[in-house]
PDB file of N, CA and C in Angstrom:
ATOM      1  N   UNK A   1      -3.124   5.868  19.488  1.00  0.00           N
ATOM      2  CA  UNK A   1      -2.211   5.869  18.364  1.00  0.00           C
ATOM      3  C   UNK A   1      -1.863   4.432  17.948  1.00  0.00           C
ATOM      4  N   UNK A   2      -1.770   3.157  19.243  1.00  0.00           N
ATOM      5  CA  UNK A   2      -1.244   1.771  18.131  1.00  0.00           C
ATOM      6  C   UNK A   2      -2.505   1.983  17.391  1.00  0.00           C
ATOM      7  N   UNK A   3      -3.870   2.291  17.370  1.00  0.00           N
ATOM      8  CA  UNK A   3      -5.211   1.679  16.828  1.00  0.00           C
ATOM      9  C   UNK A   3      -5.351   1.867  15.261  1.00  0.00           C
ATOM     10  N   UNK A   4      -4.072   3.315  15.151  1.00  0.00           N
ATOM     11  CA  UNK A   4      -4.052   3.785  13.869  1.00  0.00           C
ATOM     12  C   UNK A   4      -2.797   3.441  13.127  1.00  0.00           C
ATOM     13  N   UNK A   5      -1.862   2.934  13.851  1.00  0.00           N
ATOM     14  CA  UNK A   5      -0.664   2.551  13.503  1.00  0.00           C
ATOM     15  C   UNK A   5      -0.560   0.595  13.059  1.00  0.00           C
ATOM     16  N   UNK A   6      -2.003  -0.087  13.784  1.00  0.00           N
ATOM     17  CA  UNK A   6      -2.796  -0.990  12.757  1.00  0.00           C
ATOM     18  C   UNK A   6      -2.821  -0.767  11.689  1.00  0.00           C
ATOM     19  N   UNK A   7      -3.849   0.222  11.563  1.00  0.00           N
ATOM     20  CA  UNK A   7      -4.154   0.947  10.400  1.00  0.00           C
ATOM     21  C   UNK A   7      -3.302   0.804   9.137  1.00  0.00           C
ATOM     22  N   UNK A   8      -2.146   1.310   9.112  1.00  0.00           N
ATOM     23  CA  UNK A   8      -1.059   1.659   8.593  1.00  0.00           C
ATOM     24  C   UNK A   8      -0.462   0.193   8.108  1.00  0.00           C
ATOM     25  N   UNK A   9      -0.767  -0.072   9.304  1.00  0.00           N
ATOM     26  CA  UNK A   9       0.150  -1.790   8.684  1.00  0.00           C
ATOM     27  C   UNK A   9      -0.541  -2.370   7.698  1.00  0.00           C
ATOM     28  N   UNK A  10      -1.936  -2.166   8.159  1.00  0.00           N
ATOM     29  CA  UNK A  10      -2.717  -2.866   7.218  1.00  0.00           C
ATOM     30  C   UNK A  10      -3.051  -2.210   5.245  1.00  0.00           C
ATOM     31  N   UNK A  11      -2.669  -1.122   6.131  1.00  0.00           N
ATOM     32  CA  UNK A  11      -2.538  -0.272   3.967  1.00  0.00           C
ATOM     33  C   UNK A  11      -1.005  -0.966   3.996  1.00  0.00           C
ATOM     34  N   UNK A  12       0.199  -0.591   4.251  1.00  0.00           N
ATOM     35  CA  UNK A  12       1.448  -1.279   4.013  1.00  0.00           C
ATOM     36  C   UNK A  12       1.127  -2.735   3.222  1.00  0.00           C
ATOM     37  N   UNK A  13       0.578  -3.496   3.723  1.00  0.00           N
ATOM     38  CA  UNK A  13       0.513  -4.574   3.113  1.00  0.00           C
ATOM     39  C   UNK A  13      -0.974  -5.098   2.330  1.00  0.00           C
ATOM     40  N   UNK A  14      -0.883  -3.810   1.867  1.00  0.00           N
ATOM     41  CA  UNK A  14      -2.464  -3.837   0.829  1.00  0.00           C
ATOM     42  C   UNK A  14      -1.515  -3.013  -0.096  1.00  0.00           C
ATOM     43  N   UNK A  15      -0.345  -3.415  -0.184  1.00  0.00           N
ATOM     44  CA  UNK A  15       0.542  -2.260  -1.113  1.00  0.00           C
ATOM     45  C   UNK A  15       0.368  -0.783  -0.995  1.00  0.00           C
ATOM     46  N   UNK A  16      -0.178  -0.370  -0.137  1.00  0.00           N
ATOM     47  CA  UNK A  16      -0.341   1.309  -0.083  1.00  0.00           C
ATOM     48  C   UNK A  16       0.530   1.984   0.998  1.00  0.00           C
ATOM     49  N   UNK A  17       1.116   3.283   0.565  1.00  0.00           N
ATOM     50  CA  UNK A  17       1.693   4.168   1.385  1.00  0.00           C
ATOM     51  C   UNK A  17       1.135   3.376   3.116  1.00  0.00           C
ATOM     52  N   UNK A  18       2.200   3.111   3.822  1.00  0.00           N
ATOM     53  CA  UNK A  18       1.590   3.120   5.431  1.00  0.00           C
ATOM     54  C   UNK A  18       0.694   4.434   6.278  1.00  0.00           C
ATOM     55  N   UNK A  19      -0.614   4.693   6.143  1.00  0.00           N
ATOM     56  CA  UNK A  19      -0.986   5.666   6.755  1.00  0.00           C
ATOM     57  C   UNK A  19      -2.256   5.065   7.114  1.00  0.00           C
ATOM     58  N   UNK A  20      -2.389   5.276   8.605  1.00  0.00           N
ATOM     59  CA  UNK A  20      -3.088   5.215   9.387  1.00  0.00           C
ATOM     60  C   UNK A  20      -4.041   5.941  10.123  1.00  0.00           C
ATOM     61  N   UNK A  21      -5.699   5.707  10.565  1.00  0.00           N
ATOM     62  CA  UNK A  21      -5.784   7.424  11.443  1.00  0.00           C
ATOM     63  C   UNK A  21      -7.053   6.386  11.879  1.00  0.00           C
ATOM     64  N   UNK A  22      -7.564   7.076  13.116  1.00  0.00           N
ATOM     65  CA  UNK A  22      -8.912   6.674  14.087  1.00  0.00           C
ATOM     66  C   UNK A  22      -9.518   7.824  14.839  1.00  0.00           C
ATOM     67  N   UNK A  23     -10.486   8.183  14.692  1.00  0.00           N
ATOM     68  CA  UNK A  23     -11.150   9.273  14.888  1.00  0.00           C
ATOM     69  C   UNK A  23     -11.859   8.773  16.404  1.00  0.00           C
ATOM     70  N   UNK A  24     -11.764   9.190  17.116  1.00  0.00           N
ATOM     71  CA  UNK A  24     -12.293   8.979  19.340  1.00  0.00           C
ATOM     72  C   UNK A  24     -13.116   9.869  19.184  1.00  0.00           C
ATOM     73  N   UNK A  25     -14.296   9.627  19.398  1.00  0.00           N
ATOM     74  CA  UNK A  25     -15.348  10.672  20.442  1.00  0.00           C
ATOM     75  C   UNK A  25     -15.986   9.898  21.538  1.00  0.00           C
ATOM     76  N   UNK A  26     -16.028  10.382  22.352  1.00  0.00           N
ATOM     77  CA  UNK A  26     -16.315  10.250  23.721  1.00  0.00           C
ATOM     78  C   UNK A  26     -15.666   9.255  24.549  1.00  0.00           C
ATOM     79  N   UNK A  27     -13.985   9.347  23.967  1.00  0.00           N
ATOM     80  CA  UNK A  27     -13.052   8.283  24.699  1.00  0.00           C
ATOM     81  C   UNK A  27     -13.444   7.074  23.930  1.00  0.00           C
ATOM     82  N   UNK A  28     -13.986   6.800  22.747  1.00  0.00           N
ATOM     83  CA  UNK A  28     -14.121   5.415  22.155  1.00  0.00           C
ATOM     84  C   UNK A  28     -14.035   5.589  20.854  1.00  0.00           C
ATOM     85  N   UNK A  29     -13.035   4.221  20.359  1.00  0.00           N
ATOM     86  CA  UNK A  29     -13.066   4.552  18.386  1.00  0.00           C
ATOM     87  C   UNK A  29     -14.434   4.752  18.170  1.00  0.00           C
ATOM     88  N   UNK A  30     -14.833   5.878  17.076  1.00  0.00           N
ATOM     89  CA  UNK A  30     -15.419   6.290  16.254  1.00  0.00           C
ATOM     90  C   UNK A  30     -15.582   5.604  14.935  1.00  0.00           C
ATOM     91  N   UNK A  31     -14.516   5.405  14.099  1.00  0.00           N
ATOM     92  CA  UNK A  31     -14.189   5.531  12.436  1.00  0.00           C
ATOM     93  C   UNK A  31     -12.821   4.904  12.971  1.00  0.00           C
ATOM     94  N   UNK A  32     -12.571   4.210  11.989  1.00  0.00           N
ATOM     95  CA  UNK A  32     -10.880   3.833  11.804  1.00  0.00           C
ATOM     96  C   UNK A  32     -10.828   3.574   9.745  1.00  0.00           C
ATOM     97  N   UNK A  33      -9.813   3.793   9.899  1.00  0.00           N
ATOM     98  CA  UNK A  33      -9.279   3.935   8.183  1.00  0.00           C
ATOM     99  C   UNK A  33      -7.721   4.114   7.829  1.00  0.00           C
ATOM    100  N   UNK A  34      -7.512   3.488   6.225  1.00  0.00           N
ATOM    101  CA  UNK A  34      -6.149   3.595   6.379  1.00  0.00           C
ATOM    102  C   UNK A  34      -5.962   3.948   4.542  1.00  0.00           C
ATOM    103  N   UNK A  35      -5.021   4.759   4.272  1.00  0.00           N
ATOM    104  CA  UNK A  35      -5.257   4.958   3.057  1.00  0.00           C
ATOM    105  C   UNK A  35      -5.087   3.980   2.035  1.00  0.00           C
ATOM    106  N   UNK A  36      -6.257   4.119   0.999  1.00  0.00           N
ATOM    107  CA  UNK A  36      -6.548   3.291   0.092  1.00  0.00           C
ATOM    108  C   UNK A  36      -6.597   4.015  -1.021  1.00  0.00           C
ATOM    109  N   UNK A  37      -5.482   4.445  -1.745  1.00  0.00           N
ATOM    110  CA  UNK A  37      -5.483   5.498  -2.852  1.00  0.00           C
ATOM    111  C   UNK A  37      -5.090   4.535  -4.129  1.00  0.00           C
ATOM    112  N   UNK A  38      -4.556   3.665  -3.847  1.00  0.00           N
ATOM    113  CA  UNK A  38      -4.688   2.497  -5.162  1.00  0.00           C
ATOM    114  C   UNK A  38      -5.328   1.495  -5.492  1.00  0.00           C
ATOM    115  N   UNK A  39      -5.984   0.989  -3.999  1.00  0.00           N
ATOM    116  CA  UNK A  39      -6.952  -0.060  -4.186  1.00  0.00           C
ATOM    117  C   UNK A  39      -8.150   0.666  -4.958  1.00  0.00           C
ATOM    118  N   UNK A  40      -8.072   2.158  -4.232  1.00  0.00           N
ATOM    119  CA  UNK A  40      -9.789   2.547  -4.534  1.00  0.00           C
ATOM    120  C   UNK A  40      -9.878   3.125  -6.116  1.00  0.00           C
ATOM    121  N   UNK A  41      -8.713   3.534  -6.320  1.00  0.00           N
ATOM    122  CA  UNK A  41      -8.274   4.359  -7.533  1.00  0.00           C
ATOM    123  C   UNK A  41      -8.325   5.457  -7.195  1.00  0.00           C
ATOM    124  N   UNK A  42      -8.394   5.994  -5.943  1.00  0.00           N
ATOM    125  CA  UNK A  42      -9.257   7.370  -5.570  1.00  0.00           C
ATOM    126  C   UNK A  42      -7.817   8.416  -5.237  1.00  0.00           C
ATOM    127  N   UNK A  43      -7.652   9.461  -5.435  1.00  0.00           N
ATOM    128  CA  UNK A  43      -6.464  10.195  -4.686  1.00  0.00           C
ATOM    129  C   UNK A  43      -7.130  11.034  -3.477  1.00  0.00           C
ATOM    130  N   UNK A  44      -8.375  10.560  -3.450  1.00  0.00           N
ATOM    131  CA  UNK A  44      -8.721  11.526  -2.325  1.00  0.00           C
ATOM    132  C   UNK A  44      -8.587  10.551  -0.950  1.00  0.00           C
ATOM    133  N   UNK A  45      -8.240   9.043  -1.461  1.00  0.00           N
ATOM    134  CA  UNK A  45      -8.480   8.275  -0.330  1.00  0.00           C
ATOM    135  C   UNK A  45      -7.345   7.936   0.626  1.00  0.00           C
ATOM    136  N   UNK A  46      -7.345   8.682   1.256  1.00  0.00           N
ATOM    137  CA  UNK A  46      -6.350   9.500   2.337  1.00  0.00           C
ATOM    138  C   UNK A  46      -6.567   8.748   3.570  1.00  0.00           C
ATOM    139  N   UNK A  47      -5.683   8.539   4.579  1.00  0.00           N
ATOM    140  CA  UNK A  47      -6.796   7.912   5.726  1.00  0.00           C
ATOM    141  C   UNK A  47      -7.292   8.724   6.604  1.00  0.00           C
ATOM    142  N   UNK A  48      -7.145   9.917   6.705  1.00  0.00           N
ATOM    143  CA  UNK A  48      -7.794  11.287   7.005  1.00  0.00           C
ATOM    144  C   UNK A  48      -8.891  10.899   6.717  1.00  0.00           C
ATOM    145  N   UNK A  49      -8.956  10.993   5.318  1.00  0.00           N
ATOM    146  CA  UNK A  49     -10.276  10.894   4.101  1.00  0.00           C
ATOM    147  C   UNK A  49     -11.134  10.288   4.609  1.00  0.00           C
ATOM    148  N   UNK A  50     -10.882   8.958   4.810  1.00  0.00           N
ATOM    149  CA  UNK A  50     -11.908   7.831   4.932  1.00  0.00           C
ATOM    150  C   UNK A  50     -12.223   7.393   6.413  1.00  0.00           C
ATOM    151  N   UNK A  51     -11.263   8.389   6.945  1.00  0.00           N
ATOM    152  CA  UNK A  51     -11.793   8.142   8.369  1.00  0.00           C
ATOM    153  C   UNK A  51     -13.069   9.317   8.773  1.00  0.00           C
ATOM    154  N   UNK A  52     -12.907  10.303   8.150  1.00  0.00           N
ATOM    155  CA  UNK A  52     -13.695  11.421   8.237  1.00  0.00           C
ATOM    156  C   UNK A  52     -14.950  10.914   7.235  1.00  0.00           C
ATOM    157  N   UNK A  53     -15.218  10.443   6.205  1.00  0.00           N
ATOM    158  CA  UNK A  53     -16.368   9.588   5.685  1.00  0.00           C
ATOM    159  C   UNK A  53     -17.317   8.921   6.152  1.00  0.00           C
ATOM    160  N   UNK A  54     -16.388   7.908   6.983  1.00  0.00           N
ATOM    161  CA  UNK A  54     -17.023   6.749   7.800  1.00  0.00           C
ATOM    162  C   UNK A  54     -17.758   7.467   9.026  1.00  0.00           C
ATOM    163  N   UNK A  55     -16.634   8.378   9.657  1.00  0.00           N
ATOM    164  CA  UNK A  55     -17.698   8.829  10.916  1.00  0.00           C
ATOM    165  C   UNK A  55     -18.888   9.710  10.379  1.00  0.00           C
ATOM    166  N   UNK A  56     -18.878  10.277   9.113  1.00  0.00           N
ATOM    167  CA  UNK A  56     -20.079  11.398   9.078  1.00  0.00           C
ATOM    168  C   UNK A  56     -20.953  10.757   8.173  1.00  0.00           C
ATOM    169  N   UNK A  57     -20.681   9.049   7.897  1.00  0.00           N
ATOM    170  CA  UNK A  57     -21.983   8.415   7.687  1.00  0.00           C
ATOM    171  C   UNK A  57     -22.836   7.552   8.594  1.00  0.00           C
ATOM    172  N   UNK A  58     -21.644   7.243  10.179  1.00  0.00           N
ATOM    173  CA  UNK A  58     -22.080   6.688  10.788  1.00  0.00           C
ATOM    174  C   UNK A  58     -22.730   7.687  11.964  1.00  0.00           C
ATOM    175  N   UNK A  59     -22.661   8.891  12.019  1.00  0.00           N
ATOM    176  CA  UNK A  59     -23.538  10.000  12.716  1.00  0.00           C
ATOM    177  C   UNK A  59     -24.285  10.621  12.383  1.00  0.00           C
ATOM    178  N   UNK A  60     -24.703  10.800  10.913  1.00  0.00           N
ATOM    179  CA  UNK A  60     -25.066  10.851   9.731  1.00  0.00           C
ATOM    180  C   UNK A  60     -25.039  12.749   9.745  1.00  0.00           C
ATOM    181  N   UNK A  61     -23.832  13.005  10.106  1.00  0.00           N
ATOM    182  CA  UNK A  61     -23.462  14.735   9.796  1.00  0.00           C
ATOM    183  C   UNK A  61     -22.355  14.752   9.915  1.00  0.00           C
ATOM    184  N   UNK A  62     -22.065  15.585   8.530  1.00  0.00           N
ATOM    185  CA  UNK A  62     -20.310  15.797   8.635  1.00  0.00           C
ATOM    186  C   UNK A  62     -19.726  16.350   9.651  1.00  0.00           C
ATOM    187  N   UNK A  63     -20.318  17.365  10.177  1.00  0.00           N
ATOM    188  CA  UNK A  63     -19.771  18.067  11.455  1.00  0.00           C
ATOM    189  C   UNK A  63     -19.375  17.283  12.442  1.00  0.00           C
ATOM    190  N   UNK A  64     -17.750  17.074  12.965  1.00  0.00           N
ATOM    191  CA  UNK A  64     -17.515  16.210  13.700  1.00  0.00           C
ATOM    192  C   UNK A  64     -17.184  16.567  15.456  1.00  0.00           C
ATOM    193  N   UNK A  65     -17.575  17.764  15.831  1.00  0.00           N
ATOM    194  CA  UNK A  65     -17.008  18.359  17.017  1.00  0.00           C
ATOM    195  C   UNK A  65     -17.173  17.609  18.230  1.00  0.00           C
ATOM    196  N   UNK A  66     -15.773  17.887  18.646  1.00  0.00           N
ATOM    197  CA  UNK A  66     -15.586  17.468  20.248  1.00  0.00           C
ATOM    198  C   UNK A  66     -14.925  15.355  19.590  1.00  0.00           C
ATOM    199  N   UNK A  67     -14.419  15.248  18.728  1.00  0.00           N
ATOM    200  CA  UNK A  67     -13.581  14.614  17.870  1.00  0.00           C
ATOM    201  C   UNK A  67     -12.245  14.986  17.997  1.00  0.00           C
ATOM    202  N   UNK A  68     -11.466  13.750  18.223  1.00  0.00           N
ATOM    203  CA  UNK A  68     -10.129  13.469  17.887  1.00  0.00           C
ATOM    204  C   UNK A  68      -9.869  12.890  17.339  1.00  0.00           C
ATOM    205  N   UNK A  69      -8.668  13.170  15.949  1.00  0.00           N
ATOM    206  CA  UNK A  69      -7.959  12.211  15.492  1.00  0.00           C
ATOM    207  C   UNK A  69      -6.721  11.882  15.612  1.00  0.00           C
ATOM    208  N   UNK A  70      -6.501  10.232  15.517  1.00  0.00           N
ATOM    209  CA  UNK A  70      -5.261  10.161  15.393  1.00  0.00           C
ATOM    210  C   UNK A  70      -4.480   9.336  14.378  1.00  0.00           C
ATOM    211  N   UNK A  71      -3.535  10.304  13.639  1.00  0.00           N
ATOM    212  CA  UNK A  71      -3.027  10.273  12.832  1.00  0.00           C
ATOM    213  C   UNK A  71      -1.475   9.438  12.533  1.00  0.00           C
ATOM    214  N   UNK A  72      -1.102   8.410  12.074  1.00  0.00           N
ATOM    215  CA  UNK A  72       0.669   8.045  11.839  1.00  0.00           C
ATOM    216  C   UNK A  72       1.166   9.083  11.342  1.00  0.00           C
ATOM    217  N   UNK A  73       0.714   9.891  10.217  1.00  0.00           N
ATOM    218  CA  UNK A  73       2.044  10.625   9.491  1.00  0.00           C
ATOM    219  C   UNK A  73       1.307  12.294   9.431  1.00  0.00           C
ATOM    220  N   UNK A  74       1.686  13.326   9.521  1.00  0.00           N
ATOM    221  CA  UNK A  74       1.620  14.628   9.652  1.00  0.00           C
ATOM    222  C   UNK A  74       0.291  14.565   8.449  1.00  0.00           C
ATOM    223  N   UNK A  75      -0.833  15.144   8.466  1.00  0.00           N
ATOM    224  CA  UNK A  75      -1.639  15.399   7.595  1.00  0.00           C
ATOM    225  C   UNK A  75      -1.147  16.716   5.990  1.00  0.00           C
ATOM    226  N   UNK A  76      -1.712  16.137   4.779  1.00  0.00           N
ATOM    227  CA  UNK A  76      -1.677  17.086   3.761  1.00  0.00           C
ATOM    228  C   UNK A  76      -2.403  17.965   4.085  1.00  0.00           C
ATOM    229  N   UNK A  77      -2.329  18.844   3.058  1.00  0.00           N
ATOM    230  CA  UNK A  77      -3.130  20.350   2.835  1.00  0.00           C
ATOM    231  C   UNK A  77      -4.714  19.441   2.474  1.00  0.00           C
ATOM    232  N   UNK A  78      -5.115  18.755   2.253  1.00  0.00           N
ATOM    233  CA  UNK A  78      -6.445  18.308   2.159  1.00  0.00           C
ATOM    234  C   UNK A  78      -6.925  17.687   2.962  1.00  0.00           C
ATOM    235  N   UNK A  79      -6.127  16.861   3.526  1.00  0.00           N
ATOM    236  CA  UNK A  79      -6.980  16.013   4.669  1.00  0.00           C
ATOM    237  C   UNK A  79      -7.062  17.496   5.742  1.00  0.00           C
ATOM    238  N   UNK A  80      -6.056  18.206   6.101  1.00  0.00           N
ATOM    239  CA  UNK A  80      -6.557  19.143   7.119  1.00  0.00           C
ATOM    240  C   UNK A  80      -7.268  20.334   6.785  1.00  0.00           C
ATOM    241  N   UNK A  81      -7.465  20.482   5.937  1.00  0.00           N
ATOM    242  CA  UNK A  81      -8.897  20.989   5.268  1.00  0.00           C
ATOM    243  C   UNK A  81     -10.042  20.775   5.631  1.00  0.00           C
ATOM    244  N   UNK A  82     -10.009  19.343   5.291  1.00  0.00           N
ATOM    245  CA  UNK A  82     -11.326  18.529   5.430  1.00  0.00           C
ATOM    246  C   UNK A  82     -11.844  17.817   7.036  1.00  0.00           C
ATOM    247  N   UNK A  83     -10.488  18.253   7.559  1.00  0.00           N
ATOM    248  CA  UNK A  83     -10.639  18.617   9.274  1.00  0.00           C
ATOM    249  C   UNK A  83     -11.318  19.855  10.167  1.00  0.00           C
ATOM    250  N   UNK A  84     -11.195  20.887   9.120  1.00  0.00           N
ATOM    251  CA  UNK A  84     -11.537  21.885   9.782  1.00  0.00           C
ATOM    252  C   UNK A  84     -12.620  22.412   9.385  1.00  0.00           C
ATOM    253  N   UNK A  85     -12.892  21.629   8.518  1.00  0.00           N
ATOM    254  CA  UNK A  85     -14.096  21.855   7.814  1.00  0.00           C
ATOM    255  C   UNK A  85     -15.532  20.585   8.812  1.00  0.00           C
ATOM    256  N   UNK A  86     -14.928  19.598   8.912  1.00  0.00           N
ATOM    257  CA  UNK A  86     -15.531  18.774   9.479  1.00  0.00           C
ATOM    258  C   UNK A  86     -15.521  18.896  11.524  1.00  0.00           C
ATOM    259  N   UNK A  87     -14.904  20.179  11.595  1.00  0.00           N
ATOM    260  CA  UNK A  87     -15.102  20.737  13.201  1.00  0.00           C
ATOM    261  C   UNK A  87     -14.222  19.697  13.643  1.00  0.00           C
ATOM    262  N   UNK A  88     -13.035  18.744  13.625  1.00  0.00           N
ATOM    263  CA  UNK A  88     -12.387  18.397  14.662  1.00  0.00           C
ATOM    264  C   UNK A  88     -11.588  18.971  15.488  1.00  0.00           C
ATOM    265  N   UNK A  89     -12.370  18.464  17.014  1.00  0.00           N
ATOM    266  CA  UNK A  89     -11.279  19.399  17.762  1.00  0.00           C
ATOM    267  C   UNK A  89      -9.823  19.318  18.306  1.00  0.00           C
ATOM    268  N   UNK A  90      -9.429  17.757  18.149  1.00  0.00           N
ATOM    269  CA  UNK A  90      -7.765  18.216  18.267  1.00  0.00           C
ATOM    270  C   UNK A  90      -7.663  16.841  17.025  1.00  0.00           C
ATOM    271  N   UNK A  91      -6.364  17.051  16.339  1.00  0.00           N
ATOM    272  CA  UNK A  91      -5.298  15.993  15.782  1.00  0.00           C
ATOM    273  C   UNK A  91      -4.338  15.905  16.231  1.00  0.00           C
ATOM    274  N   UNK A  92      -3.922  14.436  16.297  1.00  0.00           N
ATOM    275  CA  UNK A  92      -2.513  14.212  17.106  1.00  0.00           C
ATOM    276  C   UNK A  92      -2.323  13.116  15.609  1.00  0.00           C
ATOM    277  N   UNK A  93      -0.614  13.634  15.373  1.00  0.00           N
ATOM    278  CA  UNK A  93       0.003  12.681  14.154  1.00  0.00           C
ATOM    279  C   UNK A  93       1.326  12.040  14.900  1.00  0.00           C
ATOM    280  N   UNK A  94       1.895  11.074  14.613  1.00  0.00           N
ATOM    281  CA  UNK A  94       2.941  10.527  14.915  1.00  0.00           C
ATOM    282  C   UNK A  94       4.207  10.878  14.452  1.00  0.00           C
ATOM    283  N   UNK A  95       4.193  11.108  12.861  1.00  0.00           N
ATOM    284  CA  UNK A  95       5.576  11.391  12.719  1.00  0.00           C
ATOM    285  C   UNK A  95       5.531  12.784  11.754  1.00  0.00           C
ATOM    286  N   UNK A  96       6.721  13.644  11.249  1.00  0.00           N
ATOM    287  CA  UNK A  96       5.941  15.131  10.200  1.00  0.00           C
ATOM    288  C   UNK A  96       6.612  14.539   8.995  1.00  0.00           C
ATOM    289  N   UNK A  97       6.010  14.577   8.051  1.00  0.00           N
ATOM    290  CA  UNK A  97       6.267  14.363   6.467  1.00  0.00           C
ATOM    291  C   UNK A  97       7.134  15.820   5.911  1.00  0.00           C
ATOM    292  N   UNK A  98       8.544  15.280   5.978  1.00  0.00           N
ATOM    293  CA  UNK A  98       9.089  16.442   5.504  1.00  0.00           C
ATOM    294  C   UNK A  98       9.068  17.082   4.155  1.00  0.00           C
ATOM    295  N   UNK A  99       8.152  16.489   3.226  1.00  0.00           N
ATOM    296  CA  UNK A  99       7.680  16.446   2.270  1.00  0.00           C
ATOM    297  C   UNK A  99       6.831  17.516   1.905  1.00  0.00           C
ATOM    298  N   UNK A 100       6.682  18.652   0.753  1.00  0.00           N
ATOM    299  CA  UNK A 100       6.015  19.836   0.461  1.00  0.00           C
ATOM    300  C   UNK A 100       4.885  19.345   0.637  1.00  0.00           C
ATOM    301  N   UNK A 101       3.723  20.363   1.300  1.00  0.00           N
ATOM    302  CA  UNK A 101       2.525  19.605   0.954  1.00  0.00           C
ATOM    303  C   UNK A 101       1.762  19.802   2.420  1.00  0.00           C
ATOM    304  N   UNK A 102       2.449  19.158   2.944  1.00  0.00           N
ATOM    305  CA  UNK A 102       2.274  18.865   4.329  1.00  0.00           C
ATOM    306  C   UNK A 102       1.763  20.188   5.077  1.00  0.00           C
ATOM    307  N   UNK A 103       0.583  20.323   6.061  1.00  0.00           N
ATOM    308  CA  UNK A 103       0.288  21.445   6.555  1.00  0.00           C
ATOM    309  C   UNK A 103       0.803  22.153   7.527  1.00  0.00           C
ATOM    310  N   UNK A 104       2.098  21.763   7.586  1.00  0.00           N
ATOM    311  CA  UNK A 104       3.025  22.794   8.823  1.00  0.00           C
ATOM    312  C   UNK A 104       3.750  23.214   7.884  1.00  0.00           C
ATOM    313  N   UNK A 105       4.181  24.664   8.561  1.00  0.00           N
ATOM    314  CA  UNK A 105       5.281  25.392   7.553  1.00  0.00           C
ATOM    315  C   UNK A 105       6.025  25.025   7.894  1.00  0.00           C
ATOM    316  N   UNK A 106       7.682  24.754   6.294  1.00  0.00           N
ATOM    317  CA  UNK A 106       8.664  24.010   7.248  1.00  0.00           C
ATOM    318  C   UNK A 106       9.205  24.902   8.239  1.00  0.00           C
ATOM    319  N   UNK A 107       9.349  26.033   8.149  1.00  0.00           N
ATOM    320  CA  UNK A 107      10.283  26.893   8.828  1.00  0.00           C
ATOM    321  C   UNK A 107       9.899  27.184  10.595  1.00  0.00           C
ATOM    322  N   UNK A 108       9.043  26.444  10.751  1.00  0.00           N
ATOM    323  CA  UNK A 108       8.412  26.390  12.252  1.00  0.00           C
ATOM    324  C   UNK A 108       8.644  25.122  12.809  1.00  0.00           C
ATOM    325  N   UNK A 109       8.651  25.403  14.073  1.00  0.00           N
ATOM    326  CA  UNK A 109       9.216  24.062  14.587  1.00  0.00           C
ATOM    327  C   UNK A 109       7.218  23.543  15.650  1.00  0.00           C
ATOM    328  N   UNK A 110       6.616  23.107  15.406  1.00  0.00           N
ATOM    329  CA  UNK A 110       5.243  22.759  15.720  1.00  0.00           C
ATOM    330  C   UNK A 110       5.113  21.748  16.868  1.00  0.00           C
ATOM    331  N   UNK A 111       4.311  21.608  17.543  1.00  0.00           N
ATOM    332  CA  UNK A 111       4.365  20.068  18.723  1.00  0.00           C
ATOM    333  C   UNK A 111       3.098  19.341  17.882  1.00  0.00           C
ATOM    334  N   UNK A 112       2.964  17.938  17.761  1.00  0.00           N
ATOM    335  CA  UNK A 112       2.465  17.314  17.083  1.00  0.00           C
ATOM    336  C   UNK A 112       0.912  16.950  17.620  1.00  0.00           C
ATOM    337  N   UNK A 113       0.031  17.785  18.363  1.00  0.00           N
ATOM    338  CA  UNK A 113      -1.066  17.615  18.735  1.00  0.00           C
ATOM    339  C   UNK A 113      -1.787  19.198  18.654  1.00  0.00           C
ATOM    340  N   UNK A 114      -2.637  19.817  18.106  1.00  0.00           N
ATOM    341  CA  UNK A 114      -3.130  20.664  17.502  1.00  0.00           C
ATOM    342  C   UNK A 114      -4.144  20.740  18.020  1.00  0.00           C
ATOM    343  N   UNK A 115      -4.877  21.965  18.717  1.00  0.00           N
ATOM    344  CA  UNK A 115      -6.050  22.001  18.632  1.00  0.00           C
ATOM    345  C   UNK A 115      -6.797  22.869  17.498  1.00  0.00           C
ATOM    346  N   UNK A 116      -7.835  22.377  16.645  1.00  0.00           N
ATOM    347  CA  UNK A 116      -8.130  23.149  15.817  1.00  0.00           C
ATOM    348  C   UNK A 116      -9.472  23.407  16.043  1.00  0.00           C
ATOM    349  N   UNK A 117      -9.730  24.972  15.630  1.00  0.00           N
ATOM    350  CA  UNK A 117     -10.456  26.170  16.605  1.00  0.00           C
ATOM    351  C   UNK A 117     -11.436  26.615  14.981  1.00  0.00           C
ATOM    352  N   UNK A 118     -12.282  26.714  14.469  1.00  0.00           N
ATOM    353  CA  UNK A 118     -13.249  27.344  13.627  1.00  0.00           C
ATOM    354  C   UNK A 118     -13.416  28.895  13.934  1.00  0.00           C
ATOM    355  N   UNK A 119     -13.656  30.080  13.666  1.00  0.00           N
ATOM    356  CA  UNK A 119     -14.216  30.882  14.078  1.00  0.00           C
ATOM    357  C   UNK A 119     -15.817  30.651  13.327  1.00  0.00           C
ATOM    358  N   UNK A 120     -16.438  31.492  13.958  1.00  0.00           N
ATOM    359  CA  UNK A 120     -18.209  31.529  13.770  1.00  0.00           C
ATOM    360  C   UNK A 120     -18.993  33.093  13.043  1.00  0.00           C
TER     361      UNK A 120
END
């Protein structure tokens, strides 16, 4: 988590929202990224986003299983989309965005490390 909380500092002072994330497989960074939604012009550029990019160009398949990420701020409805879509098997976030949007319901109280499961 500091590796992604870099991250964060480093969008903070690239003028962007602080969000951070680093994707581990096999106990070693993978991908690291931090959102760049104004530098890039992009709204998809999430650091979810671009951390999930980087690793499925540097393995050269989106499918990311047996992958962890780790996240500064509770993931949107898109970046964890594009998690479960991309087979990661756990996310751990640092803090929850009490903010609509966000993929926990508010009315649940959640622990902040997830394993997420595909069916086949």
């Amino acid at each position: 988590m500091e590796k992604a909380l870099a991250q964060a500092k480093a969008a903070g002072r690239n003028q962007e929202v602080p969000v951070g994330a680093v994707l581990v497989r096999d106990g070693r960074i993978w991908a690291r990224g931090r959102n760049a939604m104004i530098g890039r012009n992009d709204p998809t550029a999430h650091a979810e986003m671009v951390v999930l990019r980087r690793a499925g160009r540097k393995g050269g398949n989106y499918r990311l299983g047996g992958c962890d990420l780790y996240v500064t701020l509770e993931p949107c409805l898109m970046c964890y989309s594009a998690m479960v879509q991309a087979r990661i098997r756990r996310l751990v976030y640092a803090a929850d965005d009490p903010r609509p949007g966000s993929f926990r319901p508010a009315s649940t109280t959640w622990s902040r490390t997830y394993t997420i499961t595909a069916s086949r």
